[in-house]
C-alpha atoms as a PDB file:
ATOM      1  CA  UNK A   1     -26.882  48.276  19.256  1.00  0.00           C
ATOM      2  CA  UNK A   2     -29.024  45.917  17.856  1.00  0.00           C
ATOM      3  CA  UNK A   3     -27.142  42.692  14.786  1.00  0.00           C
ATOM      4  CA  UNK A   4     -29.707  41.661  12.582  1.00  0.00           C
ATOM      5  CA  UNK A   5     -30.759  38.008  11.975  1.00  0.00           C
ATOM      6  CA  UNK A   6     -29.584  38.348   8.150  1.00  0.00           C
ATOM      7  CA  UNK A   7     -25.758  39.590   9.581  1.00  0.00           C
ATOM      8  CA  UNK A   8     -26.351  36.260  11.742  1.00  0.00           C
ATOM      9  CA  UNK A   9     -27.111  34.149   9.012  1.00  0.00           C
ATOM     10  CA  UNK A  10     -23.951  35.539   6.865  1.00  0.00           C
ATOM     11  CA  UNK A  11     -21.207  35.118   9.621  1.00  0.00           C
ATOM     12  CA  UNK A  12     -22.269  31.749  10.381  1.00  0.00           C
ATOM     13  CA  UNK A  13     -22.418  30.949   6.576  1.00  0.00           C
ATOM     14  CA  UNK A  14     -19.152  32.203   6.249  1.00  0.00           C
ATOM     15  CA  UNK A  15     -17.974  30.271   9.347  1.00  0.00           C
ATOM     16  CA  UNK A  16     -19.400  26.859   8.022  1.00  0.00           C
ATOM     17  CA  UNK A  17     -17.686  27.656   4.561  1.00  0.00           C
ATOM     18  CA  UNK A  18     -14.036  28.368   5.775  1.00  0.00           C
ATOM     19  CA  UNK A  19     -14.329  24.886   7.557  1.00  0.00           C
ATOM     20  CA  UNK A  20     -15.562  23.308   4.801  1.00  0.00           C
ATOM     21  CA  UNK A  21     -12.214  24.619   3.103  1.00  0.00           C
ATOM     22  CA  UNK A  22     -10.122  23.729   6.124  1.00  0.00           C
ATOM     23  CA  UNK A  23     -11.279  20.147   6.478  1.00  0.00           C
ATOM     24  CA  UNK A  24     -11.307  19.613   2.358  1.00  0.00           C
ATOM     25  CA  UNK A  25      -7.577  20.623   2.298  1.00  0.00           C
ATOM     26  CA  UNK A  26      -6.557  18.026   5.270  1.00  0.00           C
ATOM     27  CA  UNK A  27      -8.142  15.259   4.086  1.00  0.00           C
ATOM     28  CA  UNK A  28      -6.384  16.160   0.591  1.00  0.00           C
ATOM     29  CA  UNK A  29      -3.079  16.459   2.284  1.00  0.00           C
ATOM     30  CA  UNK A  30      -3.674  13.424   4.471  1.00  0.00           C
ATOM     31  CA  UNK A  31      -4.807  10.840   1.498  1.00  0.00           C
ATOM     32  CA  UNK A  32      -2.449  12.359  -1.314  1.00  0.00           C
ATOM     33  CA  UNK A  33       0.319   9.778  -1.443  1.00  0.00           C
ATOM     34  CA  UNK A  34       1.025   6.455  -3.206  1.00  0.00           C
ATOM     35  CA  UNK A  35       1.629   3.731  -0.898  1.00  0.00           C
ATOM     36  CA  UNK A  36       3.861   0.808  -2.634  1.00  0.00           C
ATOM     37  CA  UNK A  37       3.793  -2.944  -1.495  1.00  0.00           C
ATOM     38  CA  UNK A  38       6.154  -5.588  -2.153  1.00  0.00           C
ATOM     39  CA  UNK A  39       5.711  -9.448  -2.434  1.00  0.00           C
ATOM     40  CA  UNK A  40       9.406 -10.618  -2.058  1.00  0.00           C
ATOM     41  CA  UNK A  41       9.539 -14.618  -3.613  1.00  0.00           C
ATOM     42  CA  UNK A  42      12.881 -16.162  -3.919  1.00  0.00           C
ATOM     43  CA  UNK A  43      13.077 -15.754  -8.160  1.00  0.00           C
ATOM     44  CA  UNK A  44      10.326 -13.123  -8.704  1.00  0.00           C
ATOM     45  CA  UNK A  45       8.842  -9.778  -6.491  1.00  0.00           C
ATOM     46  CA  UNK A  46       5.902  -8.655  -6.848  1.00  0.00           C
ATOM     47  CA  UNK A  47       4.856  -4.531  -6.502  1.00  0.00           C
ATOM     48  CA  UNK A  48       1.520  -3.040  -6.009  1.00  0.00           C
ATOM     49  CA  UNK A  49       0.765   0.532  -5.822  1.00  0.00           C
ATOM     50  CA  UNK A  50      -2.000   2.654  -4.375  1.00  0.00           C
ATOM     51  CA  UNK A  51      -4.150   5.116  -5.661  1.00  0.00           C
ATOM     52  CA  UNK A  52      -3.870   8.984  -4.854  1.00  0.00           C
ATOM     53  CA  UNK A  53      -6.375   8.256  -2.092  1.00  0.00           C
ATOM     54  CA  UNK A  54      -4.678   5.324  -0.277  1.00  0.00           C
ATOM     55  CA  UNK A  55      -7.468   3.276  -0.889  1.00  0.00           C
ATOM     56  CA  UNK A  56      -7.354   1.012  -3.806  1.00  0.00           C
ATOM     57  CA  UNK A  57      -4.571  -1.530  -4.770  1.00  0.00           C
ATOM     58  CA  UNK A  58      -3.420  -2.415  -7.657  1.00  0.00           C
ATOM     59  CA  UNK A  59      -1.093  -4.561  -9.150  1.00  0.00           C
ATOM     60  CA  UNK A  60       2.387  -2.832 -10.477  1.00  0.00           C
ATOM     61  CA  UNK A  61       4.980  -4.802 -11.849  1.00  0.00           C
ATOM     62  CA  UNK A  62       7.107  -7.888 -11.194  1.00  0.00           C
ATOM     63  CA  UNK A  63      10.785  -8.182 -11.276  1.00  0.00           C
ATOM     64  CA  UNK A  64      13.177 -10.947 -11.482  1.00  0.00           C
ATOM     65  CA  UNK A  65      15.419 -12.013  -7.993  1.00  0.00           C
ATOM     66  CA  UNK A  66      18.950 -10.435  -8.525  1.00  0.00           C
ATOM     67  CA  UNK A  67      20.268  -9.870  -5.781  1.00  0.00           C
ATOM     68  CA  UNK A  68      19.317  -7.497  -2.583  1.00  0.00           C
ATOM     69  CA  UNK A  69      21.118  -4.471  -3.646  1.00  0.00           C
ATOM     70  CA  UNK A  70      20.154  -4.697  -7.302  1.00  0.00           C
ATOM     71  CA  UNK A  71      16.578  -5.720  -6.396  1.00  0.00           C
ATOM     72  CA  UNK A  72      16.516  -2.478  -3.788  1.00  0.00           C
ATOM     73  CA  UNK A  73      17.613  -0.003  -6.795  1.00  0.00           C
ATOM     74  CA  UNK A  74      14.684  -1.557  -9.195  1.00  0.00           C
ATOM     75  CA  UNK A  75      12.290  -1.034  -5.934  1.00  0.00           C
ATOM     76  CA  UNK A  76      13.500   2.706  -5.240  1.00  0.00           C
ATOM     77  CA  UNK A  77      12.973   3.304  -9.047  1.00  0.00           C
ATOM     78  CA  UNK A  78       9.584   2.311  -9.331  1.00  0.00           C
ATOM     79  CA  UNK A  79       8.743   4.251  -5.994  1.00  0.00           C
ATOM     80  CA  UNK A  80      10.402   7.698  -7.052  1.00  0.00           C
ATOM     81  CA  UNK A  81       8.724   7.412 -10.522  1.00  0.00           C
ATOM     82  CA  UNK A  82       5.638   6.671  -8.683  1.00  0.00           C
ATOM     83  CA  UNK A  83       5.858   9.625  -5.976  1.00  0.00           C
ATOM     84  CA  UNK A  84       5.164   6.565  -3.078  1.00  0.00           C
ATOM     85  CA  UNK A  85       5.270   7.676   0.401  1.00  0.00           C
ATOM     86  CA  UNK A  86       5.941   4.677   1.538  1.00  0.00           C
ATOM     87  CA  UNK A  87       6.699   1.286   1.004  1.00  0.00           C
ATOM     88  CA  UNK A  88       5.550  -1.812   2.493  1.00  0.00           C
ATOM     89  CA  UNK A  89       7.207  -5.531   2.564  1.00  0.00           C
ATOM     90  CA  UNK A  90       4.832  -8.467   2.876  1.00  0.00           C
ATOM     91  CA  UNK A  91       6.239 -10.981   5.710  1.00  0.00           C
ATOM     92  CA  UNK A  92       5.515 -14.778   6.407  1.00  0.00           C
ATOM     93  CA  UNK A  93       5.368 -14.863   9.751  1.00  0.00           C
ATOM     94  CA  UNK A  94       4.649 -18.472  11.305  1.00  0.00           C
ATOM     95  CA  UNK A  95       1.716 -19.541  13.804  1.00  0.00           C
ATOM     96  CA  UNK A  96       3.046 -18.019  17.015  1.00  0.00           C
ATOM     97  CA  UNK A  97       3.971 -14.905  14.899  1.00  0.00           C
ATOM     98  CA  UNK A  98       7.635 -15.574  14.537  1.00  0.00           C
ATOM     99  CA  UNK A  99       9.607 -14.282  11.407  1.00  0.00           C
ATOM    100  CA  UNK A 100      10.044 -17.108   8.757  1.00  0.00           C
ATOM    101  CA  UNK A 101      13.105 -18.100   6.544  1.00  0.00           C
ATOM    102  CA  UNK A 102      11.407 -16.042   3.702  1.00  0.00           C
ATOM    103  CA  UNK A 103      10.316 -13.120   6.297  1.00  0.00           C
ATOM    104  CA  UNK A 104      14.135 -13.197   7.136  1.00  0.00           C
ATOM    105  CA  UNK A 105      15.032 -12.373   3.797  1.00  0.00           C
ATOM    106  CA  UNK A 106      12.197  -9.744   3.230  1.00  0.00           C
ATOM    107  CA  UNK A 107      14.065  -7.685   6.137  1.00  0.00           C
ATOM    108  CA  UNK A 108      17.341  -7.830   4.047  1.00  0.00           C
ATOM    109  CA  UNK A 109      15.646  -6.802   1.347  1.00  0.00           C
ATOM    110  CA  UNK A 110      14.108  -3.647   3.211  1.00  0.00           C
ATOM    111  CA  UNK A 111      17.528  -2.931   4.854  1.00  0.00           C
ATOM    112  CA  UNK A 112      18.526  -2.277   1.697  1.00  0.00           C
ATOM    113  CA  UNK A 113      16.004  -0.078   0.170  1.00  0.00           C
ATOM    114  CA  UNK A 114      16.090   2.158   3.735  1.00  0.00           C
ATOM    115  CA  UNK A 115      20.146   2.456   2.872  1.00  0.00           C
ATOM    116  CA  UNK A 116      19.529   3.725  -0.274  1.00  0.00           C
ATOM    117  CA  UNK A 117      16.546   5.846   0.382  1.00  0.00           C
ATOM    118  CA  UNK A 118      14.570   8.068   2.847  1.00  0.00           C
ATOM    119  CA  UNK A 119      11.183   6.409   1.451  1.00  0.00           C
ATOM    120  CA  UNK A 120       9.925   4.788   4.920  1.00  0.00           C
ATOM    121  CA  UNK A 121       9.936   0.870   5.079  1.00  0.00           C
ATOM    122  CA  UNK A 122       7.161  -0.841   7.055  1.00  0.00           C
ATOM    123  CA  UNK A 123       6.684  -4.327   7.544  1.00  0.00           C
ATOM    124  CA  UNK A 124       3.196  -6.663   7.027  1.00  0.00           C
ATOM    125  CA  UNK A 125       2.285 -10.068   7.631  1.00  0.00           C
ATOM    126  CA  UNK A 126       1.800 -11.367   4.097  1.00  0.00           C
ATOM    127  CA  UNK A 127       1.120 -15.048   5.188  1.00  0.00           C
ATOM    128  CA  UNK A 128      -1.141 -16.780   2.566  1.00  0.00           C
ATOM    129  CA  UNK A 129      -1.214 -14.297   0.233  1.00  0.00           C
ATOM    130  CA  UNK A 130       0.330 -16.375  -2.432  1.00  0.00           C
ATOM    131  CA  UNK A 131      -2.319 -18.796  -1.846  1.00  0.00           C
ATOM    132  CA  UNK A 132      -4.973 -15.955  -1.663  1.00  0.00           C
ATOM    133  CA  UNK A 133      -3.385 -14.691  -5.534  1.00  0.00           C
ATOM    134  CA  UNK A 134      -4.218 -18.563  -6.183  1.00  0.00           C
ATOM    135  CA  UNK A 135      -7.567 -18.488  -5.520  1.00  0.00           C
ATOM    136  CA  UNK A 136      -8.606 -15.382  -6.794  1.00  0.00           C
ATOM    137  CA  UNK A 137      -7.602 -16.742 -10.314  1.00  0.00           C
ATOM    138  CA  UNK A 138      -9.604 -19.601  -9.393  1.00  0.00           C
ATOM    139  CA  UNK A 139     -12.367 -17.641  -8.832  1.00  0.00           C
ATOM    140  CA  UNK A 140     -12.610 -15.629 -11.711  1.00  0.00           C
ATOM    141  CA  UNK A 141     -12.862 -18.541 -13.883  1.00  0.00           C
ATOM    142  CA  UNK A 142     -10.033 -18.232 -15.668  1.00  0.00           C
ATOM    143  CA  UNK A 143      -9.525 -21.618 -17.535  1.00  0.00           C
ATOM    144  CA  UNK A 144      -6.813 -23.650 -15.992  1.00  0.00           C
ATOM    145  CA  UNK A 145      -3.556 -22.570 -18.752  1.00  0.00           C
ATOM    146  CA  UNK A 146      -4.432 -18.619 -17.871  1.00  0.00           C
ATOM    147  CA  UNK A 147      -4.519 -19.785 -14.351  1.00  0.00           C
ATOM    148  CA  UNK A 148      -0.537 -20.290 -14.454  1.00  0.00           C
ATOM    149  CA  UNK A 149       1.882 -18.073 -14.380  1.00  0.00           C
ATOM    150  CA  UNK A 150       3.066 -15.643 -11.209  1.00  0.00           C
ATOM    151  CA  UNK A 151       1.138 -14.629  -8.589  1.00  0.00           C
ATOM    152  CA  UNK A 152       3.589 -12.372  -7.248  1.00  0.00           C
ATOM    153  CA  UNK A 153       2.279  -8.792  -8.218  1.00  0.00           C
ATOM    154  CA  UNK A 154      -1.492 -10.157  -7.174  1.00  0.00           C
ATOM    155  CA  UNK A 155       0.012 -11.498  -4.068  1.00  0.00           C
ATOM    156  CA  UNK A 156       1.952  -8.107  -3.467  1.00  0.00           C
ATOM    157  CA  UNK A 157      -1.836  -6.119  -4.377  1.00  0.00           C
ATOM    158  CA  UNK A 158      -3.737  -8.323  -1.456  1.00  0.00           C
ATOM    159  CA  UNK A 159      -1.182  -7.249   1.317  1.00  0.00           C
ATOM    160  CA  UNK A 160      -0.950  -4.059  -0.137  1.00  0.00           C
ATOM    161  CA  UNK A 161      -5.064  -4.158   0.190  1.00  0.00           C
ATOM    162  CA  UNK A 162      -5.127  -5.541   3.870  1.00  0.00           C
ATOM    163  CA  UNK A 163      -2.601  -2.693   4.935  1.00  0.00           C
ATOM    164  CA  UNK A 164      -4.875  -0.253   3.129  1.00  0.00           C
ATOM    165  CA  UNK A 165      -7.919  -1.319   5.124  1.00  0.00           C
ATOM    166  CA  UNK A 166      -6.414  -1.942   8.038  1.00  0.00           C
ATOM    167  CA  UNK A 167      -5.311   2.346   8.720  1.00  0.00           C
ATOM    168  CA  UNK A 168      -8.049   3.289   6.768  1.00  0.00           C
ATOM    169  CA  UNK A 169      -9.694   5.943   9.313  1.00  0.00           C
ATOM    170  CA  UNK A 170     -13.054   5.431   7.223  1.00  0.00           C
ATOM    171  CA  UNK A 171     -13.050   1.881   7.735  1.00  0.00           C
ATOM    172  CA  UNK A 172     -14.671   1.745  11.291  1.00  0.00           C
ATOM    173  CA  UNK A 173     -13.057  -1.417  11.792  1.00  0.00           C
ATOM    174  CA  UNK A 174      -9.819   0.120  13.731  1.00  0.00           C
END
C-alpha cells in the first residue's frame, strides 16, 4: 500500500491547523479577565482596571474613605460590573520589607472585600507609587495648577502596571 505525498501534505496541514485552534483558544481563556488594583490612601482609594488581555492599566475611579465595610461594598461593585478576576491591594512595605501602618490598613481593607466576595485578593508592594503618580504629572508637562489634585487612581494604575508585567508570561523578564 503505497500514501501519497499530497495525503501527507493534507494530514499534516490539518494537524498544524487543529493546533493552531487549540493554542488560540488557551491563550483566549488564559488572558480573558479584568484584573482590578487598588491604591488604599487614608481619605481617597484609588482603582485601576485591566484590559481583556491583562496587559494594559488603566486608571478607574476614585472613591472617598468611609469606612472598611462601606469602602469593600463600593470595591466589590466596581469589580462585578467590571467582570474582574481578581483584585489587587497596593502595600507600603518598609526597607527590610515589613508591612507599614498604611500596609496594615490595606489588609483590613482586603479582609473585608474577601468576606463579602469570592473575587480573589492578592497583595503588592505599592511603595512609591504615590510619588511615581507625582512625577508622571511632572513629566507630562502639565502646568503646575493641573498638576494638583489626587494621585490615587494613577497611583493605583502603576501598581496595577508592575503586577501586570511582573506575571506577564510574554515578558521574558520572569
Amino acid at each position: 500500500m503505497t500514501i501519497s505525498l499530497s495525503f501527507f501534505k493534507q494530514v499534516f496541514t490539518l494537524i498544524i491547523f487543529s493546533c493552531t485552534i487549540i493554542q488560540n483558544d488557551m491563550l483566549e481563556s488564559m488572558t480573558s479577565t479584568r484584573v482590578m488594583a487598588i491604591d488604599p490612601g487614608e481619605k481617597r482609594i484609588g482603582i485601576a482596571i485591566s484590559d481583556l488581555s491583562g496587559s494594559i492599566a488603566t486608571p478607574l475611579y476614585t472613591i472617598m474613605h468611609v469606612s472598611h465595610i462601606e469602602n469593600a461594598k463600593k470595591i466589590i461593585e466596581l469589580a462585578k460590573a467590571n467582570q474582574v478576576a481578581c483584585i489587587i491591594i497596593g502595600q507600603a512595605l518598609d526597607e527590610d520589607g515589613r508591612l507599614t501602618h498604611s500596609a496594615i490598613r490595606a489588609n483590613r481593607l482586603g479582609e473585608q472585600i474577601t468576606l463579602n466576595t469570592t473575587i480573589p485578593v492578592k497583595y503588592w508592594d505599592e511603595t512609591g507609587t504615590t510619588l511615581q503618580a507625582r512625577k508622571s504629572r511632572l513629566e507630562m508637562g502639565l502646568p503646575r495648577k493641573k498638576r494638583h489634585g489626587h494621585h490615587d487612581a494613577i497611583a493605583a494604575t502603576l501598581i496595577l502596571q508592575d503586577y501586570l508585567d511582573f506575571h506577564n508570561p510574554f515578558n521574558g523578564e520572569k
